[in-house]
Protein backbone atom coordinates (compact mmCIF):
# COMPACT_ATOMS: atom_id res chain seq x y z
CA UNK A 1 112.10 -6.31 -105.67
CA UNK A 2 113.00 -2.75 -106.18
CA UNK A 3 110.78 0.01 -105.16
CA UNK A 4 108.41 1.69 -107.57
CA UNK A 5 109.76 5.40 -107.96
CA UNK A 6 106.50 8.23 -108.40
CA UNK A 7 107.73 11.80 -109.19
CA UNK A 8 105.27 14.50 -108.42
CA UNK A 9 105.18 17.28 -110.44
CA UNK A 10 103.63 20.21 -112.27
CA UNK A 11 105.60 23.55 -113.66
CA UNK A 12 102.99 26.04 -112.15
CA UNK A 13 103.55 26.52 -108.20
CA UNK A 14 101.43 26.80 -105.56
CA UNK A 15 99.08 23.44 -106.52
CA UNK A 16 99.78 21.31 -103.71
CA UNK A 17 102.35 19.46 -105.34
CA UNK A 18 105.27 19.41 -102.10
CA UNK A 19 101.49 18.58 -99.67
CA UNK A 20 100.90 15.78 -102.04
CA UNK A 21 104.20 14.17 -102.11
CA UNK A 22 104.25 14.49 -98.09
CA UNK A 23 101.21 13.22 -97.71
CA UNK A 24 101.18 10.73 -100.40
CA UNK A 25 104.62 9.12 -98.91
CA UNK A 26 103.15 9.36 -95.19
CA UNK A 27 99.89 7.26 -95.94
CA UNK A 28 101.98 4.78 -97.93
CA UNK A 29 104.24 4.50 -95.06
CA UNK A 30 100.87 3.80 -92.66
CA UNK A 31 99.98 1.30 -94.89
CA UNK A 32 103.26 -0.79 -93.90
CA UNK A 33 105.30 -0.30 -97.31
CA UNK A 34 108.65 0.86 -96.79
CA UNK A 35 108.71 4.61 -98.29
CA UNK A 36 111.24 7.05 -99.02
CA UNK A 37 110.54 10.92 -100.33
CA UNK A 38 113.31 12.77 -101.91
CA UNK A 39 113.51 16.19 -101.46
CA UNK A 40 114.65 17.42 -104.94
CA UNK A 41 113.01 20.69 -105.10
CA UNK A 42 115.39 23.67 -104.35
CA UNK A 43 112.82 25.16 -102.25
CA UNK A 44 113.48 22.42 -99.85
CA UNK A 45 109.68 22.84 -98.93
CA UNK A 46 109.19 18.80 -98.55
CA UNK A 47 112.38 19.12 -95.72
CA UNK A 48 110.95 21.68 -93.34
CA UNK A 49 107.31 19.89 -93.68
CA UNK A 50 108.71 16.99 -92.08
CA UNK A 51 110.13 19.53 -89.34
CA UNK A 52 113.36 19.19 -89.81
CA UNK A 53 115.56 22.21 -90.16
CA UNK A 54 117.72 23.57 -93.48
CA UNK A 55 119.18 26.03 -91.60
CA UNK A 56 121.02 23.87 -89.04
CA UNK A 57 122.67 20.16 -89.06
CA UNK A 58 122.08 19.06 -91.91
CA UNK A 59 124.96 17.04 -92.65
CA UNK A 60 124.27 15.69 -96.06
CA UNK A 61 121.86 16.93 -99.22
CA UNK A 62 120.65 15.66 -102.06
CA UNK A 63 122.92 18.08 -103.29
CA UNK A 64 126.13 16.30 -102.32
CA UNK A 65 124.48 13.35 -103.89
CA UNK A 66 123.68 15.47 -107.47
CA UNK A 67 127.41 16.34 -107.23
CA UNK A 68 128.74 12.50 -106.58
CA UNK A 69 130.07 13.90 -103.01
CA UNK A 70 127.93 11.59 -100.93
CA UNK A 71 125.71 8.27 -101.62
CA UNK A 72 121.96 8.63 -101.21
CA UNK A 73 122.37 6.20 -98.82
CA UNK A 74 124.57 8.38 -96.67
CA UNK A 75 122.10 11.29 -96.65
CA UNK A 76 118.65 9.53 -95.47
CA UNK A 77 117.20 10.56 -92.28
CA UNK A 78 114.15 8.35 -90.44
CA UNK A 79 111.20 10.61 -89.36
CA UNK A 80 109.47 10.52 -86.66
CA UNK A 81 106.69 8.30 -88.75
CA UNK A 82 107.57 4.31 -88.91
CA UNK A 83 108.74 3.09 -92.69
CA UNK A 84 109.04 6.91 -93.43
CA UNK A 85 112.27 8.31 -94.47
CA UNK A 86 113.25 11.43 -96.02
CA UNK A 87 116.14 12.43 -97.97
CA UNK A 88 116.25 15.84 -97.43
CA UNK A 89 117.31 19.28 -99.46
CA UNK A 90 118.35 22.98 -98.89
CA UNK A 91 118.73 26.22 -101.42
CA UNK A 92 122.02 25.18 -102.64
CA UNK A 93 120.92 22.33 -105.03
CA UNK A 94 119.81 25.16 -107.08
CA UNK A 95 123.99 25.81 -107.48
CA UNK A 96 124.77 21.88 -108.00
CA UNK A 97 121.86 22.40 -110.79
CA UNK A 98 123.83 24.96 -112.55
CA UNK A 99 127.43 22.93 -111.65
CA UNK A 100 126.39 19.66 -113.17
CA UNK A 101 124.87 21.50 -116.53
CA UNK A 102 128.13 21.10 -118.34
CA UNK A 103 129.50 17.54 -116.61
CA UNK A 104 129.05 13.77 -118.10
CA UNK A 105 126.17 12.16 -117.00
CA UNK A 106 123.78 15.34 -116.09
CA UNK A 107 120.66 13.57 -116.74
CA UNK A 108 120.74 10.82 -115.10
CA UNK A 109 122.60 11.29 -111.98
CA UNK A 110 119.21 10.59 -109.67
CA UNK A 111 118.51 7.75 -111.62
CA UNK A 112 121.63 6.19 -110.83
CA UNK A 113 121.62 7.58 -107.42
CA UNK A 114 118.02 5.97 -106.77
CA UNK A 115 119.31 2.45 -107.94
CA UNK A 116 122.05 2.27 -104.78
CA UNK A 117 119.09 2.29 -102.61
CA UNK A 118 116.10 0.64 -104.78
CA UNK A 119 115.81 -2.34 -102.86
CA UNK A 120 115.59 -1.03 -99.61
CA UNK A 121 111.99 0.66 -100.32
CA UNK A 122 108.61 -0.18 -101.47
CA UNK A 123 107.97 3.39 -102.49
CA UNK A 124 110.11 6.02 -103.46
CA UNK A 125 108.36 9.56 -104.05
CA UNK A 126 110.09 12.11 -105.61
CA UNK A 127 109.03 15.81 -104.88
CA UNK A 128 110.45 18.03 -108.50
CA UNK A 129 110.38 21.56 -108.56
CA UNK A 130 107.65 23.54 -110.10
CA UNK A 131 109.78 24.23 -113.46
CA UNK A 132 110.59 22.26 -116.62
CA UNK A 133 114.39 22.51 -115.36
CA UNK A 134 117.40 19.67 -115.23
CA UNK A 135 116.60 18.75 -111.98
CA UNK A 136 112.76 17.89 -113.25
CA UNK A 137 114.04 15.95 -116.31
CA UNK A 138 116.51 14.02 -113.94
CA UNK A 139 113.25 13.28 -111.95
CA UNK A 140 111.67 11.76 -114.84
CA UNK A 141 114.34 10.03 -116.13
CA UNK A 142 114.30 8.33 -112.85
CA UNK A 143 110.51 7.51 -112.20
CA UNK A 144 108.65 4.52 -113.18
CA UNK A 145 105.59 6.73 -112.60
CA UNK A 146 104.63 10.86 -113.16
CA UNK A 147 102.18 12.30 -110.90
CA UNK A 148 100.42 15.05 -111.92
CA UNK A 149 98.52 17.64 -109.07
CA UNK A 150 96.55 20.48 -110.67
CA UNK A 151 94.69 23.02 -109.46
CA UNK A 152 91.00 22.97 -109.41
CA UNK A 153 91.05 26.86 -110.17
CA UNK A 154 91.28 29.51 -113.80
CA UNK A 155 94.65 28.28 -116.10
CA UNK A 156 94.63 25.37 -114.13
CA UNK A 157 95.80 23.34 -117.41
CA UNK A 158 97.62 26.04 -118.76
CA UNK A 159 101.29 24.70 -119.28
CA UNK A 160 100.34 21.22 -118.64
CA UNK A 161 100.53 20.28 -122.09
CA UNK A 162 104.58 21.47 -122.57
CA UNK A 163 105.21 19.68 -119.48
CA UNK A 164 103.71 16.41 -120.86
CA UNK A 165 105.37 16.97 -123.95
CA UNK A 166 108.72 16.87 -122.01
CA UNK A 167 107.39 13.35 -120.51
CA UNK A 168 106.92 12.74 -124.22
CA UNK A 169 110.46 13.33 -125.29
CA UNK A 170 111.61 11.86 -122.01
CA UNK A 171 110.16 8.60 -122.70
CA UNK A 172 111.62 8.73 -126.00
CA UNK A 173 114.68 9.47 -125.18
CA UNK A 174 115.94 7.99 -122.04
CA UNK A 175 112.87 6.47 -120.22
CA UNK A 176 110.29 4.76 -122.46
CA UNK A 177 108.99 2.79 -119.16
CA UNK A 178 107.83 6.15 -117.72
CA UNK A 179 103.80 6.49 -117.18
CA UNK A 180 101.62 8.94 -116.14
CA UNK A 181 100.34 7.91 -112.54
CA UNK A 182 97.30 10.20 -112.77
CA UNK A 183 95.94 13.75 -112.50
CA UNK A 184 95.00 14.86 -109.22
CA UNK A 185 92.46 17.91 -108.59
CA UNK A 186 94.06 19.54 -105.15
CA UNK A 187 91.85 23.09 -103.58
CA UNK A 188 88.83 21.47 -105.03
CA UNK A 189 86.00 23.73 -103.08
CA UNK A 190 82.78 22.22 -103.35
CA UNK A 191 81.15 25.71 -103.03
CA UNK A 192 82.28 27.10 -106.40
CA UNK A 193 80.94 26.40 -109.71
CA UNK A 194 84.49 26.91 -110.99
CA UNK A 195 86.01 23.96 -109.10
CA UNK A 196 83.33 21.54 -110.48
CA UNK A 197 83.77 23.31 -114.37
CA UNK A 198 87.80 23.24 -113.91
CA UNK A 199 87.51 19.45 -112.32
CA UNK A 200 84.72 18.41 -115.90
CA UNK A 201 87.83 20.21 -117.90
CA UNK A 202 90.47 17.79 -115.86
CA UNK A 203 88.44 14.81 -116.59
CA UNK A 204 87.67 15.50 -120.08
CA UNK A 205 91.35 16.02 -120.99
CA UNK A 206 92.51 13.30 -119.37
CA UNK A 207 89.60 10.79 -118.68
CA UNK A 208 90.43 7.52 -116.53
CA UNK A 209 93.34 8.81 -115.79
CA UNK A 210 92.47 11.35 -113.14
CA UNK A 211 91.90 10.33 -110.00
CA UNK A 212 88.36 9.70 -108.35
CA UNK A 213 89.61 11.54 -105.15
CA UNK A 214 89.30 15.03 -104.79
CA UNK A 215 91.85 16.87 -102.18
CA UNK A 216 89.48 19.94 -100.66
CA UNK A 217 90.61 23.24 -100.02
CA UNK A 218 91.24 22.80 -96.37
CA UNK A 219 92.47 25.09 -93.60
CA UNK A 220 94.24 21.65 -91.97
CA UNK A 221 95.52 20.66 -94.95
CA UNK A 222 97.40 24.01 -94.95
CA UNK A 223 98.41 24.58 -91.45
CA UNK A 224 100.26 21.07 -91.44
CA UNK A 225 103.47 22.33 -92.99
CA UNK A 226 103.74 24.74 -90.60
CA UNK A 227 103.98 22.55 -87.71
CA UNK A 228 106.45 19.94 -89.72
CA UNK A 229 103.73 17.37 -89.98
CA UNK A 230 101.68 15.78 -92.90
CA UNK A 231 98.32 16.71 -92.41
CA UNK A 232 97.29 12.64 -91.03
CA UNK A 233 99.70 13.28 -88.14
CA UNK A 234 98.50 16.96 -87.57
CA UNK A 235 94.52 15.99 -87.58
CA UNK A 236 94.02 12.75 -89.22
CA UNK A 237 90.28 13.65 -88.91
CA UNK A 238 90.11 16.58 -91.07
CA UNK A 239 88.55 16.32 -94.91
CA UNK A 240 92.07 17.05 -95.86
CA UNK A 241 93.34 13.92 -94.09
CA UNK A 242 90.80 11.94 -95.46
CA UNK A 243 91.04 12.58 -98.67
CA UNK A 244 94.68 11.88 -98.76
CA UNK A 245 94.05 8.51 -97.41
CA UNK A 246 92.03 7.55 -99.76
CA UNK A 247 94.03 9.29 -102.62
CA UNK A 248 96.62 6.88 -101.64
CA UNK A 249 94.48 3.42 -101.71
CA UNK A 250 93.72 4.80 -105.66
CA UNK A 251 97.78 5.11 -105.96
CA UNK A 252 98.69 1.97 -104.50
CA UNK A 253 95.92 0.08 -106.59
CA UNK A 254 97.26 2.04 -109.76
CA UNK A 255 100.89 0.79 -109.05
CA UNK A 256 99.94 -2.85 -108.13
């Protein structure tokens, strides 16, 4: 049984997408399934949230594996969390981006890099950068499912429409199995009138498809990354925590 592959991804930064793919991939692993995130976002952000350092001994990247240097296999590292591994990123795959651009096989080199190790995982969650680039397309090419955070704030849904019209032509194109997971309101502050008109906006747009859970605006939920943990393993009591949890039960019941 191979593993069922979410990307998570939106072309405006700063929405909690690299939080949502940590903590989406540590409550997964909790819940006993076998999970592996993939780093694919130049930023490397997902890496250093797990604590683990770009800057020194990192033997292997997902960029060697965008460049055919090394198998994704080769590159994995466990973290400290049981069924939880990472496969981990640093600047540079911003240069293999640009190196593969004019090679064979550009768009589907994760794809085919994801199917060496399918079997191995329940769960594979792939953290895309915030940009409509090759390295996002790759993502989708390679993703049974599309997961979709946006901001509970003004323009939240501004450029959310070209980036499902990429999923469009994606599906078209090269991956007609691809689905959209869900939309999922992240900074949601219950205090605001905005978050609740932006969140009626979400739901309109997209109806059953966004996702009952709401993740808060949380001062936990933004400290984690700081301290290389997902925000269960940093204070699995805070709202933030919480809602993550059960933000996962919705994801695994979508996916069933």
């Amino acid at each position: 049984m191979s593993a069922k592959v979410i990307c998570v991804t939106n072309q405006k930064g700063g929405v909690g997408k690299t939080t949502t793919a940590v903590n989406l991939a540590y409550y997964l692993a909790k819940d006993k399934f076998k999970t592996l995130l993939i780093d694919f976002d130049p930023q490397g952000n997902a890496t250093s949230g797990l604590g683990i350092d770009k800057a020194n001994g990192l033997e292997g990247t997902m960029t060697e594996v965008v460049l055919g240097e090394a198998k994704l296999e080769a590159i994995i590292k466990p973290t400290k969390y049981k069924n939880y591994d990472l496969a981990p990123t640093t600047p540079e795959l911003a240069n293999a981006e640009v190196e593969i651009t004019s090679q064979n096989k550009k768009f589907t080199r994760l794809r085919d890099a994801i199917r060496t190790v399918s079997d191995n995982y329940d769960y594979i969650i792939i953290d895309l950068p915030p940009s409509l680039s090759l390295l996002t397309v790759n993502g989708m090419i390679a993703s049974n499912y599309l997961l979709l955070p946006v901001q509970t704030e003004f323009y939240a849904l501004e450029g959310v429409a070209q980036l499902l019209e990429s999923m469009k032509l994606v599906m078209k194109q090269a991956n007609p199995s691809l689905k959209l997971l869900g939309v999922l309101a992240t900074m949601y502050d219950r205090r605001t009138s905005l978050s609740a008109q932006v969140y009626d906006e979400i739901k309109k747009y997209f109806k059953q498809l966004t996702f009952k859970t709401t993740i808060p605006r949380n001062v936990r939920v933004a400290e984690a990354p700081s301290h290389g943990v997902p925000v269960g393993a940093y204070d699995k009591f805070s709202k933030g925590a919480k809602a993550y949890k059960e933000f996962t039960k919705e994801v695994e019941e979508r996916t069933k």
